[in-house]
Protein backbone atom coordinates (compact mmCIF):
# COMPACT_ATOMS: atom_id res chain seq x y z
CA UNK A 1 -232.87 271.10 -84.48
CA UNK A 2 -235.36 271.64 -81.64
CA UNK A 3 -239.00 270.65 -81.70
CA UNK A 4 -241.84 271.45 -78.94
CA UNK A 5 -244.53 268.69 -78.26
CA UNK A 6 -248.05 269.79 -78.15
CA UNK A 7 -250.64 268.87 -75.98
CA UNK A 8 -251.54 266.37 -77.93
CA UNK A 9 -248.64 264.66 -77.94
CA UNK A 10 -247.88 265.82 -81.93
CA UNK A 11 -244.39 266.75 -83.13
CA UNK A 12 -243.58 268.41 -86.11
CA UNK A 13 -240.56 266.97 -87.94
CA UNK A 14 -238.63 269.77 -89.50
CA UNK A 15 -238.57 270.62 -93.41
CA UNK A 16 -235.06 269.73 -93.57
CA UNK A 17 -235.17 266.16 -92.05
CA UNK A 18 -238.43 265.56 -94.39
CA UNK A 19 -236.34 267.16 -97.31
CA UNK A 20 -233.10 264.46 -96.10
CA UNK A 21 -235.06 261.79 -95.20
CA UNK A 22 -237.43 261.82 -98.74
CA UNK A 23 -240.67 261.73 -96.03
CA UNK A 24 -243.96 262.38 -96.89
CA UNK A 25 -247.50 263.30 -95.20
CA UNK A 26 -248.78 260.10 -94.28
CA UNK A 27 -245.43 258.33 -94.13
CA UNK A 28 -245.47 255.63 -91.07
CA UNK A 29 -242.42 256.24 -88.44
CA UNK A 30 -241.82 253.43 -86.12
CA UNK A 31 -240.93 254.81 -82.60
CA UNK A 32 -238.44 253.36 -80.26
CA UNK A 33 -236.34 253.83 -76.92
CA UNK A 34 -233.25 253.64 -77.09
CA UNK A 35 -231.48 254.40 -73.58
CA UNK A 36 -232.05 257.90 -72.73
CA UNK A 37 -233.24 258.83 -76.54
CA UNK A 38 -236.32 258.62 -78.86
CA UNK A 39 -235.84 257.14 -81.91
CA UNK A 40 -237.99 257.76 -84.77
CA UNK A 41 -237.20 255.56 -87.89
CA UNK A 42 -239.27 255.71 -91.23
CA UNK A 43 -241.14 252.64 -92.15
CA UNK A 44 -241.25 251.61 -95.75
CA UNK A 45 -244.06 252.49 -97.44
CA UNK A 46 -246.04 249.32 -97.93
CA UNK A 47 -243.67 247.28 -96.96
CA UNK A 48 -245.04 243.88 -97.44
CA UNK A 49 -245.26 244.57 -101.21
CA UNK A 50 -241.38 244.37 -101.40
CA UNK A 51 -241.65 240.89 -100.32
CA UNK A 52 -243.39 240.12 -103.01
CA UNK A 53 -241.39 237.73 -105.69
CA UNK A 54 -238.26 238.04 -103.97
CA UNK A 55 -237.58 234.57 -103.15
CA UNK A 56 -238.81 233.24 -106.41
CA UNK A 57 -235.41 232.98 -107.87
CA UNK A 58 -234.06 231.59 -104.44
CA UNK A 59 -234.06 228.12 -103.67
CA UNK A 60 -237.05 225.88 -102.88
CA UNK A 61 -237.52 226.89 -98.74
CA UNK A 62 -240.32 223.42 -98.50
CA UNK A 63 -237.82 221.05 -100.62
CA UNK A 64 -234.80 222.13 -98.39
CA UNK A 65 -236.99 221.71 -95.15
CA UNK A 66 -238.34 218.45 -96.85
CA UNK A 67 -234.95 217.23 -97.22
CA UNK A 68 -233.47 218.50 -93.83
CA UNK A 69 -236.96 216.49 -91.77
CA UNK A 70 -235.74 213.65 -93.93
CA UNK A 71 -231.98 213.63 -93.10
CA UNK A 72 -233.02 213.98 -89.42
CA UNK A 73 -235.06 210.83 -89.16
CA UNK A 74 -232.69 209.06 -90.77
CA UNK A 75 -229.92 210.37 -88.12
CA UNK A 76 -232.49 209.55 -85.23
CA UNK A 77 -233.04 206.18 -87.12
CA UNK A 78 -229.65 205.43 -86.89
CA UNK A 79 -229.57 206.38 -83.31
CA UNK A 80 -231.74 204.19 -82.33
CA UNK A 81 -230.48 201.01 -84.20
């Protein structure tokens, strides 16, 4: 599929792509080089939203680094002694 750039710098993504790729007017694309290419890559549509709650099941993040600062000083204690 072949596009043309205006001269405004606008491309036009083709129906079938949009139609593949589930994109909508007003969907973000995050551009990229990649060697000799352009690489256009759909961003998530609010994104930070499916951040939300997922590590609530997981484990504590502050009690493991709690426990890993406290397992260190005690190695450097040791250390030192």
């Amino acid at each position: 599929m072949k596009t043309t750039l205006t001269a405004r710098n606008q491309v036009s993504i083709p129906k079938a792509l949009c139609d593949q790729l589930d994109l909508k007017p007003g969907f973000r694309i995050d551009w990229e080089i990649s060697g000799n290419k352009l690489v256009g890559r759909p961003l998530p549509e609010k994104a930070w939203t499916q951040l939300i709650g997922s590590r609530k099941k997981g484990p504590d993040l502050v009690e493991r680094l709690l426990k890993t600062r406290t397992e260190d000083r005690q190695y450097e204690a040791r250390k030192m002694a």
